[in-house]
Protein backbone atom coordinates (compact mmCIF):
# COMPACT_ATOMS: atom_id res chain seq x y z
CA UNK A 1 103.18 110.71 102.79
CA UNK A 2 102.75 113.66 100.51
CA UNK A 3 104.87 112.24 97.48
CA UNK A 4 102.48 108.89 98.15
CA UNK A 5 99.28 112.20 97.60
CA UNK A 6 101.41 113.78 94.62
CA UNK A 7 101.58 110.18 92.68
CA UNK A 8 97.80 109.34 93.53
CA UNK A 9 96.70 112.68 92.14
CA UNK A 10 99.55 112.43 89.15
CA UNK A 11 98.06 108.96 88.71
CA UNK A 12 94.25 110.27 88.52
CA UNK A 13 94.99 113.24 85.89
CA UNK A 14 96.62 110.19 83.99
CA UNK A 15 93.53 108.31 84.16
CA UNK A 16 91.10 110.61 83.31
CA UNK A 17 92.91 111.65 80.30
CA UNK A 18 93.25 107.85 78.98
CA UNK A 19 89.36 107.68 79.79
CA UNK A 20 88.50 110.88 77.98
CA UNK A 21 90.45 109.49 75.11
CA UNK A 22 88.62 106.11 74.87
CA UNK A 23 85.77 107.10 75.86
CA UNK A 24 85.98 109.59 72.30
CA UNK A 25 87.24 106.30 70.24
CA UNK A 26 84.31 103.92 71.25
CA UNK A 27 82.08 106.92 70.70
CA UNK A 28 83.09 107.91 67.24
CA UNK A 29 83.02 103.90 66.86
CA UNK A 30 80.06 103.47 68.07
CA UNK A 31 78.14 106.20 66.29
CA UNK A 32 79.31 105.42 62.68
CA UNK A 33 79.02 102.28 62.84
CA UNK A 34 75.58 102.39 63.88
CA UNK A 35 74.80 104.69 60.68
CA UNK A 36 76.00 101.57 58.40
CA UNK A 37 74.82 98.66 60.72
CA UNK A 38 74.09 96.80 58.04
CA UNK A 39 78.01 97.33 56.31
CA UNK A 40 78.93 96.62 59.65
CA UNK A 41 77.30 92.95 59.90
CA UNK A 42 78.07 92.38 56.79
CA UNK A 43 82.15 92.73 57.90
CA UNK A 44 81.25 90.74 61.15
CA UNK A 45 80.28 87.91 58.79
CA UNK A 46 83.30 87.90 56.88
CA UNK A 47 85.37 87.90 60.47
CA UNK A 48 83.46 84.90 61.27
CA UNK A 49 83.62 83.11 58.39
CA UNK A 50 87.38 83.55 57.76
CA UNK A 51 88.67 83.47 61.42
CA UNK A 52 86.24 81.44 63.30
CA UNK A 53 84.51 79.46 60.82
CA UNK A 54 81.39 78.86 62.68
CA UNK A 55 78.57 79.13 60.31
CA UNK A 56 75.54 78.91 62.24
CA UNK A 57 76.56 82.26 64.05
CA UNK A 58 76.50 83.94 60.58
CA UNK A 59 72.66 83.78 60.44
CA UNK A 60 73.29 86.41 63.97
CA UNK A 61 75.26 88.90 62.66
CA UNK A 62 72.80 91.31 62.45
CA UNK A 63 72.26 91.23 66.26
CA UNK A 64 75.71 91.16 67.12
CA UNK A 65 76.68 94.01 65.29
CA UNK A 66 73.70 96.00 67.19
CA UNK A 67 75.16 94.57 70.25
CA UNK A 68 78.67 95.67 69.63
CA UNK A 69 77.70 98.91 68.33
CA UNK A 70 75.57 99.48 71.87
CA UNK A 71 78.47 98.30 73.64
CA UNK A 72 81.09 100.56 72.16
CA UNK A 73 78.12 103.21 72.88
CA UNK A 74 78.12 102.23 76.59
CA UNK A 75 81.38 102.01 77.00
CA UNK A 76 82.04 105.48 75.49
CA UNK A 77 79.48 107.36 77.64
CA UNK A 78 80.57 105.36 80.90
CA UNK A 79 84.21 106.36 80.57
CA UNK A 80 83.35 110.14 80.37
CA UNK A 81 81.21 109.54 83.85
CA UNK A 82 82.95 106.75 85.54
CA UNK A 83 86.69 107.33 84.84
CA UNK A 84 87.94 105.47 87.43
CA UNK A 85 85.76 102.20 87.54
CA UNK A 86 87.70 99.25 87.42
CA UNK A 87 85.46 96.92 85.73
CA UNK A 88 84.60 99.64 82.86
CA UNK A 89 88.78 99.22 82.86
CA UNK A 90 88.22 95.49 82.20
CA UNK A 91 85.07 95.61 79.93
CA UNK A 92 87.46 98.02 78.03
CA UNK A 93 90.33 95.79 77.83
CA UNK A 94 88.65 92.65 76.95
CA UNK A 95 87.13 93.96 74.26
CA UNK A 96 90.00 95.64 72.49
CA UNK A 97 91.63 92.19 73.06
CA UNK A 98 88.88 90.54 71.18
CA UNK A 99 89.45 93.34 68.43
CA UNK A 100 93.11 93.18 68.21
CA UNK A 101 92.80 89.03 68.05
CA UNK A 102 90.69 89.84 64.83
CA UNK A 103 92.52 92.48 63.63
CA UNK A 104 95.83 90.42 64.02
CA UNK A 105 94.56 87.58 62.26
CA UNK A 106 93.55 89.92 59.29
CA UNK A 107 96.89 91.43 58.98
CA UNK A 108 98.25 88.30 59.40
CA UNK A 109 95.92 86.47 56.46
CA UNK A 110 96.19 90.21 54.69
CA UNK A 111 99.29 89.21 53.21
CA UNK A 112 98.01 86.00 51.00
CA UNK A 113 95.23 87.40 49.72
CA UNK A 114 92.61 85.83 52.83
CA UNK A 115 91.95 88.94 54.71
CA UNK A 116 89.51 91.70 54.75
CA UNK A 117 89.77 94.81 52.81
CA UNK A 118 88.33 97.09 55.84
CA UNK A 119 88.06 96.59 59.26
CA UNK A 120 85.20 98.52 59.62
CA UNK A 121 86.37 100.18 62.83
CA UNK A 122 84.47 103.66 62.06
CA UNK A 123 82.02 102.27 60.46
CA UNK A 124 82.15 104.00 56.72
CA UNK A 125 83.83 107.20 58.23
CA UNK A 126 87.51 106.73 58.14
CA UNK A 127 88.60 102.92 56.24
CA UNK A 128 91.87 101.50 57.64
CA UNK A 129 93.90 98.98 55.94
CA UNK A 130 94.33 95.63 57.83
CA UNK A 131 97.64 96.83 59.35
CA UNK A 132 96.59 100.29 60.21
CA UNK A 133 93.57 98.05 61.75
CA UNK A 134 95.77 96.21 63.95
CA UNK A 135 97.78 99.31 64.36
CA UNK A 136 95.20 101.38 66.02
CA UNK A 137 93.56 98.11 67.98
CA UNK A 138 96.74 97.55 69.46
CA UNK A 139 97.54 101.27 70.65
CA UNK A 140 94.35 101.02 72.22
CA UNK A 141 94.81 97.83 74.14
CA UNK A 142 98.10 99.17 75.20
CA UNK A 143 96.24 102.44 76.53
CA UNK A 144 93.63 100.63 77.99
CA UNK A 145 95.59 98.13 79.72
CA UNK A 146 98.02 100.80 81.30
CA UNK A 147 95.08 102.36 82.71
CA UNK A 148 94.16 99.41 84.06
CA UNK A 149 97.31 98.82 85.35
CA UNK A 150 96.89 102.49 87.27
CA UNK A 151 93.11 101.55 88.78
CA UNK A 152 94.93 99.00 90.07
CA UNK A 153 98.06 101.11 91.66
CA UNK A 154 95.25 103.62 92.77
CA UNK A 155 93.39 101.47 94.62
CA UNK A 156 96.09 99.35 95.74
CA UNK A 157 97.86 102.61 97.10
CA UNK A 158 94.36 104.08 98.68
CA UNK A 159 93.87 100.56 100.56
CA UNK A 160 97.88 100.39 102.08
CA UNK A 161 97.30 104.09 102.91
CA UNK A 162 94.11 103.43 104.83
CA UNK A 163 95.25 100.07 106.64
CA UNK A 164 98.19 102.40 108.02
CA UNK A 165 95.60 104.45 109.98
């Protein structure tokens, strides 16, 4: 019973450190890319016509690089207040999985002369190279996916524990 407390409150310190640390990423994100929104849409253009190739969403890009910079907003000041929230956990992941599918593709195209100089991760703040890009969006999904992984043990844990009562 009390090793069962000791990993649920090992588990939570985990947590809230891999929330702390995300929550700083999408906030620096968010922030610097909203000083250069229109670099920013101008990069989501280039994602979309090299990896997607759907024109007619080009004419858009303004408002979806708005929307991601909100998003990377919200999701930076939620993970300071809601650390343990397991669908922040899953906005979290999905999204990094959406960047590290771009990303990938970049460094992937990089090579023959088809990819993207920038990713524009932090906006015009720090540039990465396409495989520092993937790099970095990787790392993250890994973090974020872990924590996931320990919402899940958490709650799983918390629910056994109660049921035995």
């Amino acid at each position: 019973m009390f090793s069962f407390l000791r990993d649920i409150v090992f588990s939570r310190k985990i947590i809230l450190s891999i929330s702390y640390l995300l929550g700083i990423v999408f906030l620096v994100s968010g922030i610097t890319k909203s000083f250069g929104i229109q670099n920013f849409s101008d990069e989501i253009a280039q994602y979309m016509d090299y990896y997607l190739n759907i024109p007619s969403i080009i004419i858009y890009r303004k408002t979806l690089a708005i929307s991601i910079c909100l998003l990377e907003l919200f999701i930076g000041i939620l993970s300071f207040i809601k650390t343990r929230n397991m669908s922040l956990s899953v906005v979290t992941t999905l999204l990094l999985l959406i960047f590290v599918y771009f990303t990938g593709r970049n460094y992937c195209f990089a090579s023959e002369g088809y990819g993207i100089a920038s990713c524009g991760c932090f906006g015009d703040l720090i540039t990465l190279s396409p495989k520092w890009s993937f790099v970095k969006s990787s790392f993250l999904l890994s973090v974020s996916s872990f924590k996931l992984l320990m919402c899940c043990y958490i709650n799983k844990q918390l629910h056994k524990d109660c049921n035995v009562l």
